[in-house]
N, C-alpha and C. Protein backbone atom coordinates (compact mmCIF):
# COMPACT_ATOMS: atom_id res chain seq x y z
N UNK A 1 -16.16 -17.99 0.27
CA UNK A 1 -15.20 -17.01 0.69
C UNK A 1 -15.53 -15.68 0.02
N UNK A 2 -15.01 -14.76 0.67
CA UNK A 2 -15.95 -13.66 0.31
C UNK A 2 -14.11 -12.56 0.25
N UNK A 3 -14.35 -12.05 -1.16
CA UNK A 3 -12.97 -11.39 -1.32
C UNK A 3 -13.17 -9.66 -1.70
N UNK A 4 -12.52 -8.57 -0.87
CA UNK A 4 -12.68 -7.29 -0.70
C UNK A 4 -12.42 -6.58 -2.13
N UNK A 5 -12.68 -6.28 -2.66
CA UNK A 5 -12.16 -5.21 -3.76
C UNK A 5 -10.83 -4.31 -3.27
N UNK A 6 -10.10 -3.82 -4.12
CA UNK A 6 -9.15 -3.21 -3.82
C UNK A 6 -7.85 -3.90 -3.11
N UNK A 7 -7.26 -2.79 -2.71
CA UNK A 7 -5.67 -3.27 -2.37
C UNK A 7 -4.88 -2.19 -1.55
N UNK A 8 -4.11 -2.29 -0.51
CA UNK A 8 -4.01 -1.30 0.47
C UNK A 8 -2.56 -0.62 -0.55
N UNK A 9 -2.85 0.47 -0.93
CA UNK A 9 -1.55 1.13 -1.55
C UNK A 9 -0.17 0.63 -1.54
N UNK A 10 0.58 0.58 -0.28
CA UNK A 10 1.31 0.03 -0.30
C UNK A 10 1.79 -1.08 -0.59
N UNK A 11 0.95 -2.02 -1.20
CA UNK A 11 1.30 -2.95 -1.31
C UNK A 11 1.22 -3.51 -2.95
N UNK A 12 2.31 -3.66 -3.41
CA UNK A 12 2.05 -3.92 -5.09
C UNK A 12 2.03 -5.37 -5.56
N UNK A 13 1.62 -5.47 -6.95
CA UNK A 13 1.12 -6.54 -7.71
C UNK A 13 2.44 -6.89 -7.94
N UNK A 14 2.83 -8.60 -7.52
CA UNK A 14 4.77 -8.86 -7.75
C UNK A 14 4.25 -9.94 -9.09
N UNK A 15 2.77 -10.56 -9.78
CA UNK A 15 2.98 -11.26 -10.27
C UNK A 15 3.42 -11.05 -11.67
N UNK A 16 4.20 -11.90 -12.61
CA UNK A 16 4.14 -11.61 -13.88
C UNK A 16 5.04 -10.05 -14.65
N UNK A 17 6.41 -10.15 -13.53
CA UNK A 17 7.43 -8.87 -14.21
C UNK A 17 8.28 -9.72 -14.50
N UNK A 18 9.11 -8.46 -15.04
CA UNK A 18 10.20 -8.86 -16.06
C UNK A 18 11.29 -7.28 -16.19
N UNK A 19 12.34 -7.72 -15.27
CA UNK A 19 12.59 -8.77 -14.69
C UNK A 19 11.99 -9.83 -13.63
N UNK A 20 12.08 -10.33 -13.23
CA UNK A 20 11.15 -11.50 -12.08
C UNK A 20 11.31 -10.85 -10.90
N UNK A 21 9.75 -10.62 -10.20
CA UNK A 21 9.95 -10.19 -8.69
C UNK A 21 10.95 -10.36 -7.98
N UNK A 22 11.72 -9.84 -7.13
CA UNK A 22 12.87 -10.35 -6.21
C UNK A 22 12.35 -10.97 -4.83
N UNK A 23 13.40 -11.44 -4.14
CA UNK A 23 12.75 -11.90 -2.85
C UNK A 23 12.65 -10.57 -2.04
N UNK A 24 13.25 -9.79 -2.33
CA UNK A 24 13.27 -8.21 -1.29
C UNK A 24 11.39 -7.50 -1.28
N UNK A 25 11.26 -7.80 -2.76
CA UNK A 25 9.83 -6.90 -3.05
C UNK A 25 8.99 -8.14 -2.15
N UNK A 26 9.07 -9.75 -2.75
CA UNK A 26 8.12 -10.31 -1.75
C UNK A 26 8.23 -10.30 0.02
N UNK A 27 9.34 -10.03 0.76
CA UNK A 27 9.74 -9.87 1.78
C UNK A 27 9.03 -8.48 2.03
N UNK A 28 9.29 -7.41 1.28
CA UNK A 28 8.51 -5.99 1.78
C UNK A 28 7.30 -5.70 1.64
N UNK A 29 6.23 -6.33 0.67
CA UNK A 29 5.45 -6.74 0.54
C UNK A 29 4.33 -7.75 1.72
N UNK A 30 4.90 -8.82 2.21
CA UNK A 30 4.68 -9.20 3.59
C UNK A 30 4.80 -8.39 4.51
N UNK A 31 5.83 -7.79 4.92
CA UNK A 31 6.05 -6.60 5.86
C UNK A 31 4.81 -5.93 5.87
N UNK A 32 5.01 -5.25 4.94
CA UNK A 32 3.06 -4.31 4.41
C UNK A 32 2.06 -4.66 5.58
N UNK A 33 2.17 -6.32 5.03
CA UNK A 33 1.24 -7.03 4.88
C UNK A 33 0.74 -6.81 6.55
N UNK A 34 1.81 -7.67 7.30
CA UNK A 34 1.78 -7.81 8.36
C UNK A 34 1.65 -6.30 9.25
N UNK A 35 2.09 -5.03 9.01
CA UNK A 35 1.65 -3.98 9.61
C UNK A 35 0.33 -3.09 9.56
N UNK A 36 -0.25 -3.72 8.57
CA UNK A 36 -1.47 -2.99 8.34
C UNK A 36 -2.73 -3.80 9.05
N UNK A 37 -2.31 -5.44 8.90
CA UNK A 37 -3.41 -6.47 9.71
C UNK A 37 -3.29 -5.80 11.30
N UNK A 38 -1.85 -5.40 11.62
CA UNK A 38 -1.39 -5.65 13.24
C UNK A 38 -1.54 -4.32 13.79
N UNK A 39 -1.77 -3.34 12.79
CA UNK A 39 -1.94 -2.01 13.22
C UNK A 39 -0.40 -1.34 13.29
N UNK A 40 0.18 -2.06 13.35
CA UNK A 40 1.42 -1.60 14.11
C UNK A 40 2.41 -1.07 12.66
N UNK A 41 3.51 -0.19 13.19
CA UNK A 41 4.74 -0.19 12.40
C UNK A 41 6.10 -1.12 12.75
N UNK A 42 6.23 -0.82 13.82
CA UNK A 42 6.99 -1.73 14.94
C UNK A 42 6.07 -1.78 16.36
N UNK A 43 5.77 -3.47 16.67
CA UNK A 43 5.35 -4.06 17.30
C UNK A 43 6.23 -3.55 18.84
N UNK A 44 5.69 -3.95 20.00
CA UNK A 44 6.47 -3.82 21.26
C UNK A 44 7.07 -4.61 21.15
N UNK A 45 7.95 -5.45 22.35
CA UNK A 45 8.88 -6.24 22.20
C UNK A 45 8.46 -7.50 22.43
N UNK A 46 7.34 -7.28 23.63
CA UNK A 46 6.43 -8.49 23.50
C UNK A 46 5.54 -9.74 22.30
N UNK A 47 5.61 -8.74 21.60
CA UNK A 47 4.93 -8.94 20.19
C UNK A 47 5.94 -9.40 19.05
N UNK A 48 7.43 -8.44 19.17
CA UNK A 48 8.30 -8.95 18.28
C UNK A 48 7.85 -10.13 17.53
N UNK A 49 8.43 -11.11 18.25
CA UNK A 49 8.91 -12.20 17.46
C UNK A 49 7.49 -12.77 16.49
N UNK A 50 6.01 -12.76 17.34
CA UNK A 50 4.88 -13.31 16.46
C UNK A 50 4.78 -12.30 15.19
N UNK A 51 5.53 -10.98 15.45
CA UNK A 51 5.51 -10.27 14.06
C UNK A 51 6.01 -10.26 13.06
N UNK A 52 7.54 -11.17 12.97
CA UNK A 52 8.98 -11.63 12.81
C UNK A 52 8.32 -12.82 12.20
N UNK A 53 7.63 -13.26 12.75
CA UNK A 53 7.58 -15.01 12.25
C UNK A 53 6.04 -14.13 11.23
N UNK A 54 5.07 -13.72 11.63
CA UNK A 54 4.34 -14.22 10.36
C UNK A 54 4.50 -13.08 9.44
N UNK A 55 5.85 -12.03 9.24
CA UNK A 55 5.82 -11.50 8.07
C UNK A 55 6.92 -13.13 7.34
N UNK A 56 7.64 -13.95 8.11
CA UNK A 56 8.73 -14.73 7.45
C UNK A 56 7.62 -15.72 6.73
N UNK A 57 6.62 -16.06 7.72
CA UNK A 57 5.24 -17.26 6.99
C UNK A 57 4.46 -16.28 5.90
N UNK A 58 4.01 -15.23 6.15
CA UNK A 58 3.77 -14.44 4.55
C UNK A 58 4.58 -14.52 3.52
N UNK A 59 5.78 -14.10 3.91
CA UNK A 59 6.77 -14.20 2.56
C UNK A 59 6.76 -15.67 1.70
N UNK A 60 6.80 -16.87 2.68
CA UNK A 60 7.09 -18.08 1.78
C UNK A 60 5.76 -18.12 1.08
N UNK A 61 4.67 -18.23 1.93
CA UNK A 61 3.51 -18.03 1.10
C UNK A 61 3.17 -17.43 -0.10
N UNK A 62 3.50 -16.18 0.00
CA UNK A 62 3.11 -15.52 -1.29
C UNK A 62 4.13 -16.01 -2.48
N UNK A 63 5.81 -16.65 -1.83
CA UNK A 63 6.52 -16.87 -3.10
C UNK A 63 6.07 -18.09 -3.23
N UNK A 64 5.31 -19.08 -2.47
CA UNK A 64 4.72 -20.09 -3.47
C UNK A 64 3.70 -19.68 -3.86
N UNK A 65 2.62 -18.77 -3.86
CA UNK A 65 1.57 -18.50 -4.43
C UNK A 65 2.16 -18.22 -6.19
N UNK A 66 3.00 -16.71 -6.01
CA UNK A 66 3.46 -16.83 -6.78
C UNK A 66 4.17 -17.70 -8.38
N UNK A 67 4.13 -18.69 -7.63
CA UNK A 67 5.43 -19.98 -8.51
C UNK A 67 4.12 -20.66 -8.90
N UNK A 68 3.05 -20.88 -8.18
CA UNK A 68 2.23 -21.80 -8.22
C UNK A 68 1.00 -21.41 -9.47
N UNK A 69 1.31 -19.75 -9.58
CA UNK A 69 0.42 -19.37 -10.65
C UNK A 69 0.68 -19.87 -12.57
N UNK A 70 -0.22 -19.85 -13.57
CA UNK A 70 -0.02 -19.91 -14.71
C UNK A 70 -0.05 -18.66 -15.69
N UNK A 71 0.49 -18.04 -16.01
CA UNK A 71 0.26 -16.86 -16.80
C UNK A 71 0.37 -16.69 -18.21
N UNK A 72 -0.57 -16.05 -18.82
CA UNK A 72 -0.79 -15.87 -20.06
C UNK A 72 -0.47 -15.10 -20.86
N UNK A 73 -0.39 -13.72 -19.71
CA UNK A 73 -0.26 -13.03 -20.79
C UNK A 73 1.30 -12.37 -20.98
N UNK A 74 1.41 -11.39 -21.68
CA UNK A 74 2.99 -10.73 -21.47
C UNK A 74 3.26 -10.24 -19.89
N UNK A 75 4.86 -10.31 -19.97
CA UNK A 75 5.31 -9.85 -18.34
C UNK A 75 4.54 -8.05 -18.55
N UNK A 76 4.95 -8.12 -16.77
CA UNK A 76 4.66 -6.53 -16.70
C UNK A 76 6.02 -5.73 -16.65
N UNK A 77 6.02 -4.46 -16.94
CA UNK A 77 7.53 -3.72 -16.29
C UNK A 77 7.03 -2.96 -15.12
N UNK A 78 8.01 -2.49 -14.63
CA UNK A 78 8.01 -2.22 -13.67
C UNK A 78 7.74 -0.31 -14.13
N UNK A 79 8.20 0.08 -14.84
CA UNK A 79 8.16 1.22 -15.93
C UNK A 79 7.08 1.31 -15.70
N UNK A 80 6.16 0.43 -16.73
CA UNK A 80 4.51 0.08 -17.08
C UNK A 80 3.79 0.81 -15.83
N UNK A 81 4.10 0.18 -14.58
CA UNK A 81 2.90 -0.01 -13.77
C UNK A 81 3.34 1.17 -12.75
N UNK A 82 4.68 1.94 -12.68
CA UNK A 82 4.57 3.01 -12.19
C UNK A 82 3.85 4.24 -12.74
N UNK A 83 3.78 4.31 -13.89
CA UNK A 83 3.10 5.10 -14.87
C UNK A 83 1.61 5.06 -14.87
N UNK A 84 1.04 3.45 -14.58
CA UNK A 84 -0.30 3.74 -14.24
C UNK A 84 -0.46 4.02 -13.01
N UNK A 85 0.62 3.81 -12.15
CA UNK A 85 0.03 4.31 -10.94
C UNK A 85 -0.02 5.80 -10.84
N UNK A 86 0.49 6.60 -11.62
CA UNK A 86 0.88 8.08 -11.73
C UNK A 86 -0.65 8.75 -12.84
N UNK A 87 -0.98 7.44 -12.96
CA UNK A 87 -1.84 8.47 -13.84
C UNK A 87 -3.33 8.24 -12.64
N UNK A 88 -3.38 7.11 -12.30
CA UNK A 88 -4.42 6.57 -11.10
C UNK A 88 -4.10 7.77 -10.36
N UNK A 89 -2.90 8.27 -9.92
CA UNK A 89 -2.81 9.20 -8.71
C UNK A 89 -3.26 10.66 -9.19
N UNK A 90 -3.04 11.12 -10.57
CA UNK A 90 -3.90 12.05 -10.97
C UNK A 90 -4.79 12.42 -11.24
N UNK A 91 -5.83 11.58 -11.19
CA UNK A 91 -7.32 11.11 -11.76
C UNK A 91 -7.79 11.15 -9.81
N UNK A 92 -6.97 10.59 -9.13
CA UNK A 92 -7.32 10.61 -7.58
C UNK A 92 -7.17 12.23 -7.36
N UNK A 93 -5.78 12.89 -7.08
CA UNK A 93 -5.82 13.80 -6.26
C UNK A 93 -5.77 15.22 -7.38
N UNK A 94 -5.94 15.23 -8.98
CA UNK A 94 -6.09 16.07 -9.16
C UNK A 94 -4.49 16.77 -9.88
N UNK A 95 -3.59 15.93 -9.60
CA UNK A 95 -2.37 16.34 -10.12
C UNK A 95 -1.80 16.12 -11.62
N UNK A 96 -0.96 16.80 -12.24
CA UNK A 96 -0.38 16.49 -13.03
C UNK A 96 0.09 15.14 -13.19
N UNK A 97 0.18 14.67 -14.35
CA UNK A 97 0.89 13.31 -14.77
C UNK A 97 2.44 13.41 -15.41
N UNK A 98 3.63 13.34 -14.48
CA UNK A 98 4.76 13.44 -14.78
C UNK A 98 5.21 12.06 -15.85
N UNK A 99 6.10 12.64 -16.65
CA UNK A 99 6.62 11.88 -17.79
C UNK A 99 7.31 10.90 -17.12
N UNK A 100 7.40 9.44 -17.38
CA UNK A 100 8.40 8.83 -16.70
C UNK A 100 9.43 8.27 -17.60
């Protein structure tokens, strides 16, 4: 199996916070998931429901992926990883790094 580097922006790392991922972030997270494979934002109507069902089969998936993992090291915050994303985004486009 052959695995891509990177990660489509929108879509964030739920493993290993603290507090514990919610089902909303893994639910929006699938969503992501499913609009970026499908091209789409909202599907036609024809399409609905196969879009409906495999963001609902993403979601369980990833929350057993999730459950199914072992982790070692300390949780993440949520604090933490907006901050690196703010500094990633300044190092990208050149901007200031706001205090968080």
């Amino acid at each position: 199996m052959r695995y891509i580097c990177g990660m489509c922006r929108n879509i964030r790392v739920l493993l290993n916070f603290e507090p514990p991922t919610t089902e909303d972030e893994i639910a929006a997270a699938a969503l992501q998931y499913v609009r970026k494979v499908s091209g789409t934002r909202k599907p036609p109507r024809a399409n609905l429901a196969a879009f409906e069902q495999a963001v609902q089969d993403i979601t369980e998936a990833t929350r057993k992926l999730l459950a199914s993992f072992e982790v070692n090291g300390p949780p993440r915050t949520r604090e933490a990883e907006l901050q690196k994303a703010r500094v990633r985004n300044a190092k990208r486009f050149g901007a200031k790094v706001a205090a968080g």
